[in-house]
Protein backbone atom coordinates (compact mmCIF):
# COMPACT_ATOMS: atom_id res chain seq x y z
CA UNK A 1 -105.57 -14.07 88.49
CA UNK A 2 -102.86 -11.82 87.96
CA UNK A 3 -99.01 -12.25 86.45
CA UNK A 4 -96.09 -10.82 89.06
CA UNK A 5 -92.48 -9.94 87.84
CA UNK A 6 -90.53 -11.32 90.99
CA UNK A 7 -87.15 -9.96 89.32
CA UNK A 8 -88.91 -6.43 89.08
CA UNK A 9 -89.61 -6.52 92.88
CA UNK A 10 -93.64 -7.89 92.37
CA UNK A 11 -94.44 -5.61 89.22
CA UNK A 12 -97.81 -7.25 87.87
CA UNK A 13 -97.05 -8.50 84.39
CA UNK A 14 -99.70 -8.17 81.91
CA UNK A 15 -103.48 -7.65 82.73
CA UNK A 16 -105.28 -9.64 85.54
CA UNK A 17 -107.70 -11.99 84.09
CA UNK A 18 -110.98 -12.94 85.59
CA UNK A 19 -112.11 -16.36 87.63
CA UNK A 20 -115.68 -16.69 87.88
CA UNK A 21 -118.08 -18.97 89.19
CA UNK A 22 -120.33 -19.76 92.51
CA UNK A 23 -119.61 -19.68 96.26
CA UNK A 24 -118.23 -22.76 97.18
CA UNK A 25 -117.64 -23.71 94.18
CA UNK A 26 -114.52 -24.29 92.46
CA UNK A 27 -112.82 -23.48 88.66
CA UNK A 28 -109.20 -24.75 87.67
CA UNK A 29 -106.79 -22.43 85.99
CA UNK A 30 -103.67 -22.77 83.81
CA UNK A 31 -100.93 -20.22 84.19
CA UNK A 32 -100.50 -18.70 80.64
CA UNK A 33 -96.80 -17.15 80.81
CA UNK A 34 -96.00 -14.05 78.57
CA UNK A 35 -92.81 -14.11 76.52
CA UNK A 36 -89.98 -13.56 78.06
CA UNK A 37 -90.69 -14.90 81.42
CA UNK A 38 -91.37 -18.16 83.44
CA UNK A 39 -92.69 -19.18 86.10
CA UNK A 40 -90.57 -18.56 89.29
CA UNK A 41 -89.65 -21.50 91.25
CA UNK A 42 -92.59 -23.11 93.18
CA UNK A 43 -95.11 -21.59 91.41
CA UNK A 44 -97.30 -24.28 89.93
CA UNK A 45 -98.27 -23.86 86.10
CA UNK A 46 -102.49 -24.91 86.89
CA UNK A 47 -104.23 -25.20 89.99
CA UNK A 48 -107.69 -24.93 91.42
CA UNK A 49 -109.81 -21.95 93.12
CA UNK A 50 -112.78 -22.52 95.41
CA UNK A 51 -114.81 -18.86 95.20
CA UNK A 52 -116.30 -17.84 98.60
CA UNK A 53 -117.34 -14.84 99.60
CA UNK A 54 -114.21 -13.31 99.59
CA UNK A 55 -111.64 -15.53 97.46
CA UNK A 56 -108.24 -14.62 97.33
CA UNK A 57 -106.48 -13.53 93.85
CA UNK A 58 -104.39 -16.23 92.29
CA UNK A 59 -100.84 -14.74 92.02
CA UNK A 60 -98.59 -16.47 90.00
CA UNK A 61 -95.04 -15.36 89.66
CA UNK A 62 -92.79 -15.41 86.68
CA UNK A 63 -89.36 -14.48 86.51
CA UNK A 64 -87.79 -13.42 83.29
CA UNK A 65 -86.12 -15.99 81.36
CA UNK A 66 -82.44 -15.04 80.95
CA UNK A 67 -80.25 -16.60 77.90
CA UNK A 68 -76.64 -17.50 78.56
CA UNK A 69 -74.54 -17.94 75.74
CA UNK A 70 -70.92 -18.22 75.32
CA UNK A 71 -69.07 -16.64 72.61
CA UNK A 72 -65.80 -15.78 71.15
CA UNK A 73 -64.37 -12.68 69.10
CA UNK A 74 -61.26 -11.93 67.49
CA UNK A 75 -58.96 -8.72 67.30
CA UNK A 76 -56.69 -9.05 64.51
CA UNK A 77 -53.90 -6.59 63.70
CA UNK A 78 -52.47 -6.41 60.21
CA UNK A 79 -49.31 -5.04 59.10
CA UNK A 80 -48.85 -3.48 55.83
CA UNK A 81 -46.57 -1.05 54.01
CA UNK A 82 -43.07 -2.84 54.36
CA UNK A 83 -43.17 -5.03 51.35
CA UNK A 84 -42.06 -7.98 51.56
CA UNK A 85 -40.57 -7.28 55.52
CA UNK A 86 -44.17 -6.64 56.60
CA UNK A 87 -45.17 -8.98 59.33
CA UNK A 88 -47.74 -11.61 59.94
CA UNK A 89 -50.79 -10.49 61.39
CA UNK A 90 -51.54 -11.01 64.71
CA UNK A 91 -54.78 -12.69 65.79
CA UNK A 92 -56.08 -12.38 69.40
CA UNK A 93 -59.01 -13.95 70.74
CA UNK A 94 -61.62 -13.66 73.83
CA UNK A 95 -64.37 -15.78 75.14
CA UNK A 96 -67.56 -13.78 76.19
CA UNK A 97 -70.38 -14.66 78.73
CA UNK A 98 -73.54 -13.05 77.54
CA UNK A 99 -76.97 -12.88 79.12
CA UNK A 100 -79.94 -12.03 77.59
CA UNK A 101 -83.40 -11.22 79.36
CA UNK A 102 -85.97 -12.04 77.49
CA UNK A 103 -88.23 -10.01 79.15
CA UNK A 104 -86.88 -6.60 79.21
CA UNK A 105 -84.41 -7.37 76.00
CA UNK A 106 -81.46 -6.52 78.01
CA UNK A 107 -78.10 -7.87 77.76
CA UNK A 108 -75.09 -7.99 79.67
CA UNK A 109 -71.38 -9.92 78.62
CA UNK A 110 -68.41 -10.30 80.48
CA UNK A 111 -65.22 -11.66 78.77
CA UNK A 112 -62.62 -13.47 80.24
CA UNK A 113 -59.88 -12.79 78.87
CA UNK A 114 -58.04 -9.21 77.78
CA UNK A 115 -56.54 -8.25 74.35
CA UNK A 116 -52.86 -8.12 75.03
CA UNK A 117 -50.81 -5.01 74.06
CA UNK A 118 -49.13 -5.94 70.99
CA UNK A 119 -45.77 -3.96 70.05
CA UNK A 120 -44.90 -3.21 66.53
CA UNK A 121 -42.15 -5.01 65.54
CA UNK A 122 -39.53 -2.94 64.45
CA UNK A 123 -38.24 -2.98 60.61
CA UNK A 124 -35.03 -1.21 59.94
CA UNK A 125 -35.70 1.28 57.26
CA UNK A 126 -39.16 2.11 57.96
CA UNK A 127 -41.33 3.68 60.55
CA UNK A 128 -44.84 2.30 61.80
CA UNK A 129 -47.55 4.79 62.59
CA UNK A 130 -48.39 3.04 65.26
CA UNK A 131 -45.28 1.55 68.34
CA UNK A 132 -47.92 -0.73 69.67
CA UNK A 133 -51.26 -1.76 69.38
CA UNK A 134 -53.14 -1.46 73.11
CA UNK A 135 -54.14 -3.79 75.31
CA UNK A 136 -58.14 -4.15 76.27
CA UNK A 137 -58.91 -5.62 79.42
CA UNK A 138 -61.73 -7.68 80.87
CA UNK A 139 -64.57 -6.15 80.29
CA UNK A 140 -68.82 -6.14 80.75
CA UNK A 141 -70.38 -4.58 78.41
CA UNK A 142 -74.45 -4.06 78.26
CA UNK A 143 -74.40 -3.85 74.02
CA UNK A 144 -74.65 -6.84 71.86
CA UNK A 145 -72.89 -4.68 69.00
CA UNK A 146 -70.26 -4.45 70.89
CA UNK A 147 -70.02 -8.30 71.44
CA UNK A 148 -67.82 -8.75 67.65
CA UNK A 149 -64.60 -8.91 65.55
CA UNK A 150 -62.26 -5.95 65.36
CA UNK A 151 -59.35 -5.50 63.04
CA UNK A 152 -56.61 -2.80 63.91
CA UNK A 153 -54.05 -1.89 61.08
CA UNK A 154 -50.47 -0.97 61.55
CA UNK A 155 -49.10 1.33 58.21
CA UNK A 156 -45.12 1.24 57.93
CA UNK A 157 -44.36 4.19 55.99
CA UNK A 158 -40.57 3.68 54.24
CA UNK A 159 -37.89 6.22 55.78
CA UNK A 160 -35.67 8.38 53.35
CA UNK A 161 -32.15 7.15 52.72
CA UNK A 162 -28.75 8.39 51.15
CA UNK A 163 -25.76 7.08 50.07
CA UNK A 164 -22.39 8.53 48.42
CA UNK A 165 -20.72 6.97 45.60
CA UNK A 166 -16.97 7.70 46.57
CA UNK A 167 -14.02 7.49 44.84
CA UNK A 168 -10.51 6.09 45.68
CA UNK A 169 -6.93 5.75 44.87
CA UNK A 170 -5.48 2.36 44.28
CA UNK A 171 -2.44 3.43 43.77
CA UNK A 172 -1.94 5.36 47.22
CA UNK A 173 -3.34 2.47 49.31
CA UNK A 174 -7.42 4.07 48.69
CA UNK A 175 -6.55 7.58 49.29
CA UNK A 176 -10.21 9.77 48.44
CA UNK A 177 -10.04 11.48 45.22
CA UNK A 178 -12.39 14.02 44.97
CA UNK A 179 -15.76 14.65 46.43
CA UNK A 180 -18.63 12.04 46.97
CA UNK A 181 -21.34 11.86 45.00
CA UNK A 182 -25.04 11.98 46.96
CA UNK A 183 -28.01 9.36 45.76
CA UNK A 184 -30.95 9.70 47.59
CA UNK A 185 -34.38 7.58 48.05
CA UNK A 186 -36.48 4.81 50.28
CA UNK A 187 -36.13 2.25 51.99
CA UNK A 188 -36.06 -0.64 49.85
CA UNK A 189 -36.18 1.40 46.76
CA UNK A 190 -33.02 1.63 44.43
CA UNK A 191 -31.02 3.88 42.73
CA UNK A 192 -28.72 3.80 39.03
CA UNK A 193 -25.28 5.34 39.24
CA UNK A 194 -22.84 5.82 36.52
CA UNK A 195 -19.09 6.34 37.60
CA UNK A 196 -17.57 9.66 36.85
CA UNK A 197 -14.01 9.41 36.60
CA UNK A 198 -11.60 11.94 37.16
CA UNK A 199 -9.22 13.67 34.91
CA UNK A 200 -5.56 11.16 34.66
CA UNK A 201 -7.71 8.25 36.55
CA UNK A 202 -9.21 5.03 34.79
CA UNK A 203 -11.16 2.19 36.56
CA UNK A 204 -9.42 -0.19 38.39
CA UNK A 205 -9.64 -4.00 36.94
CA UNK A 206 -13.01 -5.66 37.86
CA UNK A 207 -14.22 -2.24 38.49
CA UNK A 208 -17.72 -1.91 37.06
CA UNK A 209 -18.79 1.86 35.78
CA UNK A 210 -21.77 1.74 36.84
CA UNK A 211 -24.61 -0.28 38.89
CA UNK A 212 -27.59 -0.28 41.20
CA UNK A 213 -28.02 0.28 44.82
CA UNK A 214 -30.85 -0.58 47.23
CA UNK A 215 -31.71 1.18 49.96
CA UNK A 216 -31.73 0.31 53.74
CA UNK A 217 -31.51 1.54 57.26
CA UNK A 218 -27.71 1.42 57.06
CA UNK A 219 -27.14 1.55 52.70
CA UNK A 220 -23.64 1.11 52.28
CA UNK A 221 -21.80 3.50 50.07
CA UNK A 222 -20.77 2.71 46.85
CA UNK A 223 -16.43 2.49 46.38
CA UNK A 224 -15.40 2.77 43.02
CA UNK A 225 -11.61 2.13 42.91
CA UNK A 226 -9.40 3.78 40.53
CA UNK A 227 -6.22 3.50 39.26
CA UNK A 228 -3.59 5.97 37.73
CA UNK A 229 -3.27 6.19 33.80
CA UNK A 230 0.21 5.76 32.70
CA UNK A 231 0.92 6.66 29.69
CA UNK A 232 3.77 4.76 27.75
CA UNK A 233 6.13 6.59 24.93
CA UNK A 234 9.24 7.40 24.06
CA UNK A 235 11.49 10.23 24.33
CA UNK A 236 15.02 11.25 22.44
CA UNK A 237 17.56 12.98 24.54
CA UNK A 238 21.07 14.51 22.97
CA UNK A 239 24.16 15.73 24.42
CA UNK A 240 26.14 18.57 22.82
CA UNK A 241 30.17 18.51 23.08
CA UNK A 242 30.75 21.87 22.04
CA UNK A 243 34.29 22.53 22.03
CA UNK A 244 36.09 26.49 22.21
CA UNK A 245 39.25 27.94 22.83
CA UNK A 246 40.80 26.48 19.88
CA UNK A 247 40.23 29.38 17.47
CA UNK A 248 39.66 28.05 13.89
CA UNK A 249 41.30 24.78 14.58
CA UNK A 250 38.83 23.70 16.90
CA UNK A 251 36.41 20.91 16.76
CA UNK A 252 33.35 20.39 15.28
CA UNK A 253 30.48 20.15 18.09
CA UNK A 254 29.62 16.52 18.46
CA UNK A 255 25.78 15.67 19.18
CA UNK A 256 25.07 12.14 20.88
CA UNK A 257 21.57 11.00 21.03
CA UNK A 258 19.63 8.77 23.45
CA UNK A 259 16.44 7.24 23.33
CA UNK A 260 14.69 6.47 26.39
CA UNK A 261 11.15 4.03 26.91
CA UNK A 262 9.25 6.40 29.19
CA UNK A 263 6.09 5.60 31.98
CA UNK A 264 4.51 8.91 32.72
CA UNK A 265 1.72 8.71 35.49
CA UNK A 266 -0.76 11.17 34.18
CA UNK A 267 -2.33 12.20 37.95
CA UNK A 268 0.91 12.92 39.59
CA UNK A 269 3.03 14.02 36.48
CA UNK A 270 5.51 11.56 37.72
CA UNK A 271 7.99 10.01 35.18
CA UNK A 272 9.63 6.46 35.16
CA UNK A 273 12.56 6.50 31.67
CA UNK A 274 14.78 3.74 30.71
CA UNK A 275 17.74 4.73 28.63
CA UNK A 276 17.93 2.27 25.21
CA UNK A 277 21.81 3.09 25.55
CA UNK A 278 24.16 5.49 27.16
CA UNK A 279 26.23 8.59 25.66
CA UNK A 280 29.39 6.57 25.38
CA UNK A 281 32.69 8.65 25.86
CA UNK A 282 33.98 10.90 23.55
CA UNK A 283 38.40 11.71 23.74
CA UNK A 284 38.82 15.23 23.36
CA UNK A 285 41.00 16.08 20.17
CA UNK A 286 43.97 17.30 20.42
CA UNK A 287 45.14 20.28 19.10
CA UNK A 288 48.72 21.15 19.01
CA UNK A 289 50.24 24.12 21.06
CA UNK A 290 46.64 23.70 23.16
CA UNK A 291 45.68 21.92 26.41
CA UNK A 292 42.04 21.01 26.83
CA UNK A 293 40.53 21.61 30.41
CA UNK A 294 38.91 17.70 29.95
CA UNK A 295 40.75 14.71 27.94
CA UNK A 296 37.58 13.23 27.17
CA UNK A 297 33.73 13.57 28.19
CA UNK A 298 32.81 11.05 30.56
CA UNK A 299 30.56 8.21 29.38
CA UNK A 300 27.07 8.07 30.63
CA UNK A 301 25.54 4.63 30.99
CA UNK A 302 22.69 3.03 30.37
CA UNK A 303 20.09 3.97 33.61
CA UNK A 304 16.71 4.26 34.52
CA UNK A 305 15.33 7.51 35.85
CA UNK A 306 12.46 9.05 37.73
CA UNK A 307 14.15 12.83 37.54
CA UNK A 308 12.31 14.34 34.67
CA UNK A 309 15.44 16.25 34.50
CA UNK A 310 16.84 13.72 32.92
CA UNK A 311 14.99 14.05 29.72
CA UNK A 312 16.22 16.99 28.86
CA UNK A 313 19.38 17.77 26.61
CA UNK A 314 22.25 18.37 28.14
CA UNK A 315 25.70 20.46 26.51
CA UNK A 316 28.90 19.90 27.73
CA UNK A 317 31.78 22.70 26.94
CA UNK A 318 35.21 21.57 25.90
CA UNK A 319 37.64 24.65 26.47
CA UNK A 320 40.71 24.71 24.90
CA UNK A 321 43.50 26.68 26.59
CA UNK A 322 46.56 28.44 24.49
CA UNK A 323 49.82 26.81 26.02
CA UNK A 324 52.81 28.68 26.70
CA UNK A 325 55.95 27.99 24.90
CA UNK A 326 59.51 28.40 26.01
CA UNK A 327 62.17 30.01 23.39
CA UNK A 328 65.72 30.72 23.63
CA UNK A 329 67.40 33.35 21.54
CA UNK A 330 70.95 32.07 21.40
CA UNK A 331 73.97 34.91 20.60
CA UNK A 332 76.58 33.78 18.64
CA UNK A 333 79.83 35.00 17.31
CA UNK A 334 80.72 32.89 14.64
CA UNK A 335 84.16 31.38 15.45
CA UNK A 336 83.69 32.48 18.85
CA UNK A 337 80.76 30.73 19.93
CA UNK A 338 77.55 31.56 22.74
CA UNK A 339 78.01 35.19 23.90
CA UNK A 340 74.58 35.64 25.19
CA UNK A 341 71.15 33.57 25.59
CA UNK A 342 67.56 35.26 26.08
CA UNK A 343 64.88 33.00 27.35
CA UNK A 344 61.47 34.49 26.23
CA UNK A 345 58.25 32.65 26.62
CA UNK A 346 54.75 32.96 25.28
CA UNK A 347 51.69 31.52 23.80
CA UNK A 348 51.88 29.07 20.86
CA UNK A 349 52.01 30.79 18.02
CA UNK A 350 52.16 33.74 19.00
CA UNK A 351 55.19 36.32 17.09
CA UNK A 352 58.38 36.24 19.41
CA UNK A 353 59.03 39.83 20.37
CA UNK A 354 62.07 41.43 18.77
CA UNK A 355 61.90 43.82 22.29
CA UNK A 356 62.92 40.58 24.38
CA UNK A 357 66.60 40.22 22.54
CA UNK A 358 66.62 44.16 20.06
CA UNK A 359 68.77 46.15 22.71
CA UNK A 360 71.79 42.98 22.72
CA UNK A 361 71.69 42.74 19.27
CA UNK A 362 71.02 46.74 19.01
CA UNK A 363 74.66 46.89 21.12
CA UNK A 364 76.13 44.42 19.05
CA UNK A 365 75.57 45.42 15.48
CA UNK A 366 76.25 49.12 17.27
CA UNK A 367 79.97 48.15 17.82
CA UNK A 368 80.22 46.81 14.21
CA UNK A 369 79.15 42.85 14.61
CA UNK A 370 77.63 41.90 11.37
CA UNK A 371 74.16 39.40 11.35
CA UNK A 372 75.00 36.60 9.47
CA UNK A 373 71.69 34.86 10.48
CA UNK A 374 68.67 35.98 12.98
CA UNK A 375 66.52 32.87 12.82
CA UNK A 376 64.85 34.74 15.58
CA UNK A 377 63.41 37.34 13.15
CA UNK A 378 59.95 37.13 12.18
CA UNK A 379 60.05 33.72 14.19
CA UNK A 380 56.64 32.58 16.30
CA UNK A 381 56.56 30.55 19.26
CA UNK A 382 55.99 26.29 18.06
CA UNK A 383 53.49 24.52 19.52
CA UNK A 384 55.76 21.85 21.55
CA UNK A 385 55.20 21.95 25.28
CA UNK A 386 58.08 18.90 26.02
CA UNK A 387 61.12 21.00 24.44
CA UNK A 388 62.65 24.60 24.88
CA UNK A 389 62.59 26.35 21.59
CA UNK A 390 66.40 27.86 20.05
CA UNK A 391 66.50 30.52 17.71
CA UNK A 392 70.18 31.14 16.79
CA UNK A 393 71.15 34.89 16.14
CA UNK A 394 74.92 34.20 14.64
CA UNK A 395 76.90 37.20 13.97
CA UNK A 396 80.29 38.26 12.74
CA UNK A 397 82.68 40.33 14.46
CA UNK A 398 84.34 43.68 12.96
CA UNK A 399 87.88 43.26 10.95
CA UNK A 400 90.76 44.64 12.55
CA UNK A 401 92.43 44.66 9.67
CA UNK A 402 95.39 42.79 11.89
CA UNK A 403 97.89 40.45 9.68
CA UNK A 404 95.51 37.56 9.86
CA UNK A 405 92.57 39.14 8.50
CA UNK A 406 90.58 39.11 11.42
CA UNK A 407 89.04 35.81 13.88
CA UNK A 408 88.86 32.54 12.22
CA UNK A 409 85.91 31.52 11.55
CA UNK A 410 84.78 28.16 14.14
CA UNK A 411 82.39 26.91 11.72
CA UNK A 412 78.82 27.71 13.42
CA UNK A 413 76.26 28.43 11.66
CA UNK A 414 73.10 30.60 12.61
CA UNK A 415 69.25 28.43 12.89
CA UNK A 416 67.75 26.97 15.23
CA UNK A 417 67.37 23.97 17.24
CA UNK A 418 65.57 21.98 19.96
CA UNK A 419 66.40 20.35 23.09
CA UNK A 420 64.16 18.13 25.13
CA UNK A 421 62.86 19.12 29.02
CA UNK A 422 60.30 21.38 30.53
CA UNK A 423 59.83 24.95 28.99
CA UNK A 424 60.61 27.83 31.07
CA UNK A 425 58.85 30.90 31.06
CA UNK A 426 55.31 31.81 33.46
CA UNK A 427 53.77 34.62 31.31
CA UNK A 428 50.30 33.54 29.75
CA UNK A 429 49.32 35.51 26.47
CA UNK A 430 52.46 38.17 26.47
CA UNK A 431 56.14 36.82 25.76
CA UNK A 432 58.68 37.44 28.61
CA UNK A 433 62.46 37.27 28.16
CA UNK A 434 65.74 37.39 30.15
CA UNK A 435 69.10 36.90 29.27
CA UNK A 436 71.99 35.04 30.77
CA UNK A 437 74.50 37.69 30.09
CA UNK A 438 72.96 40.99 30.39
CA UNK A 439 76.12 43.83 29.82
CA UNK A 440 76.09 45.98 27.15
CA UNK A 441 78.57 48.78 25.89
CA UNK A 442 77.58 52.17 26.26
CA UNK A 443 78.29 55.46 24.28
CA UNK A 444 80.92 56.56 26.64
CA UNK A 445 83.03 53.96 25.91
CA UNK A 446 82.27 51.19 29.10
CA UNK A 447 82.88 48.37 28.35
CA UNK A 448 79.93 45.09 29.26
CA UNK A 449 80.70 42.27 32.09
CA UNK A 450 83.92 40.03 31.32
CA UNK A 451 80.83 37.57 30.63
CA UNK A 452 80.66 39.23 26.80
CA UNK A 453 83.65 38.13 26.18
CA UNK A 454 83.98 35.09 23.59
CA UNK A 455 85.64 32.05 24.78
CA UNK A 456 89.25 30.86 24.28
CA UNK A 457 89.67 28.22 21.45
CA UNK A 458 91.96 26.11 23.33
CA UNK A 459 94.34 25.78 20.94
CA UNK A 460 98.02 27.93 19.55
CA UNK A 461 96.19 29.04 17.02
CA UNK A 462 92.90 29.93 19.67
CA UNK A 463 94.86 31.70 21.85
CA UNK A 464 96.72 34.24 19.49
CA UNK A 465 93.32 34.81 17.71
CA UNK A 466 91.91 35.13 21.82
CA UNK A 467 94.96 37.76 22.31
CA UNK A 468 93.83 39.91 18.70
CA UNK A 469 90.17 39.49 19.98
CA UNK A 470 91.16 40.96 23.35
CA UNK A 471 92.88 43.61 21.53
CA UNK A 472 90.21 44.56 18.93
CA UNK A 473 87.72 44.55 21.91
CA UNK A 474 89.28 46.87 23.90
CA UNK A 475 89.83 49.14 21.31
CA UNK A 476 85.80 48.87 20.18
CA UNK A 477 84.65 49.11 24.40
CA UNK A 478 87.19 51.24 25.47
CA UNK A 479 88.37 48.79 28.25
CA UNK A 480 91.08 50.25 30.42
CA UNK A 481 92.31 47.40 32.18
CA UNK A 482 92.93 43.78 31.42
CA UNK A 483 89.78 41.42 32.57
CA UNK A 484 89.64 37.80 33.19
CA UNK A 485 88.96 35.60 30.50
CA UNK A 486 86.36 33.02 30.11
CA UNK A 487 86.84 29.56 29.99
């Protein structure tokens, strides 16, 4: 009796064992099936053999016994290295269909499902070392080792980040001011800063000087604001009235101070003053015989001032100019009256030249006329701009020794005097003169215009003094022929 394999094409199975016994007769047998097998379909487990001379081999066939099991695995992928962003993990599952022979101890599975591909999800900031985690398809596989969990692992490794810390400008509507400062590090890692503020700058209010910062995929910078210092004081001004031209009669300089409340902004050096009061206005003194070129210095208010100008002292110059006067040197014979006038004009207080009237009264006292008085002499121009100046010159004219004793006397006497209206005279600094009556005798005897002549009285007694005067002048001038009088 022998054991056949029917799966491995009839291979005999074991060793053939022995039936023995007589022709004709018979001996029952039991089918003893090795491990791993059974018997194949129709084939009876015992039966009976009748020997004859030539009995037939019992064959009994097996086929291998093949265990079917169904089972499931697992592929799970784990996330790590993002913290507290890290993902779930993912689990994925398959169902297998294994067979086992027992016989030859081989094995075959087939699953029926695949492992899907599985992307890694993204996470701003860092960077997987994997994008995606493949798919596995259906498969058969032949080794049981192969039939069991698998874990894959995805690593997120943090990305480098920056930031700046910048600075800007309040006060000019977040204008930069100066450069940014750089902090570097990882993705969900943080950095200190400290503020470093600029020269003239300060921190704006609820601005913090300093703080942390966390890094991301997109880290935002850090904006510190500033503002401008201002710096508050005070500042004292003065204005200077100086005052020249006067000589030692003028004024004393006058100082005026001014304190101003000032706002300087330290970063652009711009100034903001208030003026606690204003330079109030100051009459110029007068000075007689002098005419200021301003009656008073202007007052200057109370203001407020971004012209750092302003905040400086300031000198204003009074200049006092010498007026010119107006002087008449007045001729008279005494009883006579006015024989000449010389108008002469110069600065105030200056000396009155003798040159502007010498050469009439040089003619006069030359032909025997006698100075009573010369208020003129030694005389200096007054310091009255609204009146002409006199100076009287009075003189007496020569005895003729006729039966009267000479001309009566009329009774003037020599000084001076005033009279109200606008000087005359244009020269500035020199005196100038001219005379109304401008003839004089000369050596040879010629006599001056009929304009010399003294004036009739008017009266009996006028007119026989007018005829001796006529006389005793043309004997001193030489006239040769009668001239018309004067009225």
């Amino acid at each position: 009796m022998k054991y056949v394999d029917d799966d491995a094409d009839g291979a005999q199975v074991g060793i053939t064992q022995k039936l023995s016994g007589k022709t004709g007769g018979t001996t029952d047998w039991t089918a003893t099936v090795p491990d791993g097998y059974k018997l194949a379909s129709n084939q009876p487990a015992t039966g009976t053999v009748t020997f004859t001379t030539n009995t037939p081999s019992v064959t009994i066939h097996l086929k291998h016994v093949i265990d079917h099991v169904t089972t499931t695995t697992t592929r799970t992928i784990t996330y790590t290295g993002a913290g507290t962003k890290t993902p779930e993990k993912v689990v994925q599952t398959t169902t297998w269909h294994t067979s086992t022979d027992k016989a030859t101890d081989s094995f075959i599975a087939t699953d029926n499902s695949d492992y899907a591909e599985v992307n890694t999800p993204t996470i701003a900031g860092y960077t997987p070392d994997k994008t995606s985690v493949a798919k596995v398809g259906i498969q058969t596989v032949t080794d049981p080792q192969t039939i069991k969990d698998t874990d894959v692992t995805v690593t997120y490794t943090a990305d480098d980040q920056t930031t700046q810390v910048k600075y800007v400008d309040d006060d000019k509507g977040g204008a930069p001011v100066g450069n940014p400062e750089t902090l570097s590090g990882k993705t969900d890692t943080t950095a200190d800063w400290t503020a470093t503020i600029p020269t003239g700058y300060e921190l704006a209010p609820d601005q913090p000087a300093n703080g942390t910062v966390t890094f991301s995929a997109q880290t935002p910078d850090v904006t510190v604001h500033l503002k401008h210092i201002i710096q508050h004081g005070s500042r004292t001004t003065k204005r200077t009235i100086t005052y020249i031209g006067g000589g030692a009669q003028s004024p004393a300089p006058v100082v005026q101070t001014v304190k101003w409340l000032t706002s300087v902004d330290v970063v652009t050096g711009g100034v903001i003053a208030t003026a606690q009061a204003g330079y109030p206005a100051v009459p110029t003194p007068a000075i007689p015989g002098y005419t200021p070129d301003q009656t008073s210095v202007a007052k200057v208010g109370i203001r407020t001032t971004t012209n750092p100008a302003d905040l400086t002292d300031s000198a204003v110059t009074v200049t006092y100019t010498i007026d010119q006067q107006t002087a008449e040197i007045i001729f008279v014979i005494k009883g006579h009256g006015t024989y000449d006038v010389v108008t002469v004009s110069g600065p105030s207080g200056s000396a009155i030249p003798t040159s502007s009237y010498q050469a009439i009264l040089a003619a006069l006292t030359a032909k025997g006329y006698k100075v009573v008085t010369n208020a003129a002499k030694g005389a200096h121009f007054d310091d009255d701009r609204t009146a002409t100046q006199r100076l009287t010159i009075v003189l007496t004219k020569p005895s003729t020794g006729g039966p009267h004793g000479g001309l009566p006397e009329t009774g003037l006497t020599g000084g001076s005097s005033k009279t109200t209206g606008q000087p005359g005279g244009t020269a500035t600094g020199q005196a100038t003169g001219t005379s109304s009556r401008r003839a004089t005798g000369t050596s040879q005897g010629q006599t001056g215009d009929a304009a010399h002549r003294l004036p009739t009285t008017g009266d009996a007694q006028g007119t026989q003094y007018a005829v001796l005067g006529l006389m005793f002048l043309t004997g001193i001038f030489g006239l040769a022929k009668p001239r018309k009088k004067h009225n």
